[in-house]
C-alpha atoms as a PDB file:
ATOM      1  CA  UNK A   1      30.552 114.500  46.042  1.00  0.00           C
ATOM      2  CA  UNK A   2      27.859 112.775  47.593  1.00  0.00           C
ATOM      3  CA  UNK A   3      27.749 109.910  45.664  1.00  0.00           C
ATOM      4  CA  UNK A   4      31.312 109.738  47.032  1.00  0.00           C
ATOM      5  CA  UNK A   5      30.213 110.075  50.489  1.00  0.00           C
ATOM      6  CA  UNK A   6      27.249 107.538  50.156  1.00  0.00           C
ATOM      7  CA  UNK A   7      29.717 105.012  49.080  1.00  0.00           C
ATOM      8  CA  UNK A   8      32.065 105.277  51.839  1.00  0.00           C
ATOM      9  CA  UNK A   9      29.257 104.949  54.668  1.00  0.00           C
ATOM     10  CA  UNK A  10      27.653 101.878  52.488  1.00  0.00           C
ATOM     11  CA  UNK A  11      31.489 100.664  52.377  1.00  0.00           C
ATOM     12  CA  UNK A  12      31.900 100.720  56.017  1.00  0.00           C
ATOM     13  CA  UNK A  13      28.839  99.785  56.631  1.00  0.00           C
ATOM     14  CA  UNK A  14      29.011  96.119  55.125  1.00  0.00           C
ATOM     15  CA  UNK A  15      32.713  95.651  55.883  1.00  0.00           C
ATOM     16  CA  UNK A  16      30.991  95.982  59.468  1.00  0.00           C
ATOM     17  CA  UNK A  17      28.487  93.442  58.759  1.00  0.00           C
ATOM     18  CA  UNK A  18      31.071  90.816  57.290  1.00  0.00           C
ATOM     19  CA  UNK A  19      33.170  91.248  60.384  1.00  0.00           C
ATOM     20  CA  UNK A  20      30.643  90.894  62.460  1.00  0.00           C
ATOM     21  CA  UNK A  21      29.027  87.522  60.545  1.00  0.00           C
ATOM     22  CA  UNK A  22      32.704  86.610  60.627  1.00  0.00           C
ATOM     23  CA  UNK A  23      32.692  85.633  64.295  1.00  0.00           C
ATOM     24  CA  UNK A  24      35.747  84.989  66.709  1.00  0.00           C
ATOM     25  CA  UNK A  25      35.193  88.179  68.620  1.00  0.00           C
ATOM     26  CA  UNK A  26      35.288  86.410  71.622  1.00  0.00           C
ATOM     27  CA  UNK A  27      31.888  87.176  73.204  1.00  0.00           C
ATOM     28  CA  UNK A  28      31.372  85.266  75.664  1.00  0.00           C
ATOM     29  CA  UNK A  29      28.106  82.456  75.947  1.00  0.00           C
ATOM     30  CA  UNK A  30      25.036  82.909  77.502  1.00  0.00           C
ATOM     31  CA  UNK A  31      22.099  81.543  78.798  1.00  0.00           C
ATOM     32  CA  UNK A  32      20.688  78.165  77.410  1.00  0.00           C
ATOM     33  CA  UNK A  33      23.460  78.232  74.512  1.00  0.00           C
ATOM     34  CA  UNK A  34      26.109  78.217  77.834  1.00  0.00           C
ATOM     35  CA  UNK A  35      24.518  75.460  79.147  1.00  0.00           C
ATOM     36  CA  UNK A  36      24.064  73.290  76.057  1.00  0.00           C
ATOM     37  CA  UNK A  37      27.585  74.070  75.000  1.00  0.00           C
ATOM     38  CA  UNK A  38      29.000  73.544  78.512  1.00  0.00           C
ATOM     39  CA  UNK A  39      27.297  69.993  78.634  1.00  0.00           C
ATOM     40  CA  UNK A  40      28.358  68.938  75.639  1.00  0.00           C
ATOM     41  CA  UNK A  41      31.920  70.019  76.147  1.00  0.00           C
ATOM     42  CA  UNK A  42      31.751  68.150  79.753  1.00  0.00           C
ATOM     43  CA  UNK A  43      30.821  65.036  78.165  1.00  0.00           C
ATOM     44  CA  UNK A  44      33.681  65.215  75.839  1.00  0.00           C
ATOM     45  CA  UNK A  45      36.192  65.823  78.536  1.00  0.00           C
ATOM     46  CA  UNK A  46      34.719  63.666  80.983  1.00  0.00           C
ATOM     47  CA  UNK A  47      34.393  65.970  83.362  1.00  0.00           C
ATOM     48  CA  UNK A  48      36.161  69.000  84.710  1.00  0.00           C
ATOM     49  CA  UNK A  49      35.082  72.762  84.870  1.00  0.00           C
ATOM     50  CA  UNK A  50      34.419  75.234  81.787  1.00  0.00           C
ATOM     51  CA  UNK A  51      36.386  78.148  82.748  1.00  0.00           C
ATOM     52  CA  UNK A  52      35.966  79.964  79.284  1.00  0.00           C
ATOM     53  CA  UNK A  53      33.469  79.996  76.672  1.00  0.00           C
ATOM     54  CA  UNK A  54      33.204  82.024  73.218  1.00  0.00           C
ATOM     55  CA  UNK A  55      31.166  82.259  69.813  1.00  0.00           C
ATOM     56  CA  UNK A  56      32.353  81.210  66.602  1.00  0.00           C
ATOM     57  CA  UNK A  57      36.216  80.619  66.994  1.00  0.00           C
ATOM     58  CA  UNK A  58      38.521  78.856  64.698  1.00  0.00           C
ATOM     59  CA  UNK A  59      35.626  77.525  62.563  1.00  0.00           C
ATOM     60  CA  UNK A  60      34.182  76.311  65.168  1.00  0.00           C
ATOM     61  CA  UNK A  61      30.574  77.629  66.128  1.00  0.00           C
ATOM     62  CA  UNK A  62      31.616  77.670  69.622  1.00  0.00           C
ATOM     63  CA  UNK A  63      34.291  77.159  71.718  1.00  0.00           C
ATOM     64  CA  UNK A  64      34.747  75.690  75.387  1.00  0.00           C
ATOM     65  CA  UNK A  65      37.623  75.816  77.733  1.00  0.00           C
ATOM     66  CA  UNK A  66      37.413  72.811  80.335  1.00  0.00           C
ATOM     67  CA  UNK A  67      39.815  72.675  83.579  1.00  0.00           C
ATOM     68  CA  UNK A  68      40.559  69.087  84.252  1.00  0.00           C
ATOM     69  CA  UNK A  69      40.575  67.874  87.568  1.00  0.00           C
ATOM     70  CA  UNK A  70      44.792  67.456  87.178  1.00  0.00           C
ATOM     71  CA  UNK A  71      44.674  70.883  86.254  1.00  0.00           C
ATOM     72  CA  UNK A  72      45.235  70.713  82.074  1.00  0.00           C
ATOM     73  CA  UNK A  73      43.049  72.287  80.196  1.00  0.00           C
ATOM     74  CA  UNK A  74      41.235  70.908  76.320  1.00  0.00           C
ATOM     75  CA  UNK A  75      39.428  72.868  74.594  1.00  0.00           C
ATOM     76  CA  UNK A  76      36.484  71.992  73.032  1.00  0.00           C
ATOM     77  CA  UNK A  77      35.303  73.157  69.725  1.00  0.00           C
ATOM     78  CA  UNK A  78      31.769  72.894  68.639  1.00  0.00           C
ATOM     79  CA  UNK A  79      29.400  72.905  66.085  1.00  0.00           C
ATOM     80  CA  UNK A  80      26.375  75.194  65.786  1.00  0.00           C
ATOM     81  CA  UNK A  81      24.154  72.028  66.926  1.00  0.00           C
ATOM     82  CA  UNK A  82      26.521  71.187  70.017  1.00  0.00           C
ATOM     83  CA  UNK A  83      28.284  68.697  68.427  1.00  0.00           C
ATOM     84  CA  UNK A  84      31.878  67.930  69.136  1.00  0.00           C
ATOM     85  CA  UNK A  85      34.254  68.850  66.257  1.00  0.00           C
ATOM     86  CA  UNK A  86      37.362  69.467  67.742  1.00  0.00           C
ATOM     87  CA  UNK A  87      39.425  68.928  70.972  1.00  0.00           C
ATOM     88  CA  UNK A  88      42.610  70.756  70.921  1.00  0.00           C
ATOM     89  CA  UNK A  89      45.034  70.405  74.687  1.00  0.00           C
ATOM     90  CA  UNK A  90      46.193  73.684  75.849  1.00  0.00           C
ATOM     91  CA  UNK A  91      50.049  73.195  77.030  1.00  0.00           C
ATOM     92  CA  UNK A  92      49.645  76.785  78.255  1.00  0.00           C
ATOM     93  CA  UNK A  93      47.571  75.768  81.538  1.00  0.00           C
ATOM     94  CA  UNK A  94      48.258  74.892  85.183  1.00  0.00           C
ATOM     95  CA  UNK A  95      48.746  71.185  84.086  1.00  0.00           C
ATOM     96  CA  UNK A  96      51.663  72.621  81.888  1.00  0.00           C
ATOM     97  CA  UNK A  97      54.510  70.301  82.807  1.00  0.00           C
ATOM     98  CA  UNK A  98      57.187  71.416  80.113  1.00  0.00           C
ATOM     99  CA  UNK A  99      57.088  75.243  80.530  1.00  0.00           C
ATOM    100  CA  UNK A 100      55.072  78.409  78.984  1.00  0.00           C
ATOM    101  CA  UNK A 101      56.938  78.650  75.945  1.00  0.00           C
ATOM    102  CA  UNK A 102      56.453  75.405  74.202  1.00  0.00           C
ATOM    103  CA  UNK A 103      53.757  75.717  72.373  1.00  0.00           C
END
């Protein structure tokens, strides 16, 4: 019966671990990693303001929302050395000009 036991902690143990190295839990940046990811993200915008940042979402090492001065919003994926890998519009934002449920 404790062998039993001992597996089910070591179980949920590593299923914690692998969701945890999975990413995507939306934790937010911080420190030099915000600014690094924010820059980069700027640069591939053009401008604008990053209203939302996260680790590690859709593949992406980390992910920046940018406000653009018209209001739309991109957002930017990155790698884990800052580089640009994705740029995805979000029809969801104040820019929205055909309505909230068009994606």
């Amino acid at each position: 019966m404790l062998v039993a036991a001992v597996a089910v902690v070591v179980a949920a143990v590593s299923g914690g671990i692998a969701i945890a190295a999975g990413g995507g839990d939306d934790r937010p940046l911080s420190g030099s990693t915000l600014e690094r990811a924010s820059a980069a993200a700027l640069s591939a915008t053009g401008g604008g303001k990053v209203t939302e940042t996260e680790v590690g979402d859709d593949g992406a090492a980390y992910e920046v929302e940018v406000t653009l001065a018209d209001g739309s919003q991109v957002d930017v994926q990155l790698d884990d050395r800052f580089g640009v890998i994705g740029r995805e519009s979000d029809d969801d934002g104040a820019g929205d000009r055909d309505g909230a449920g068009d994606d």
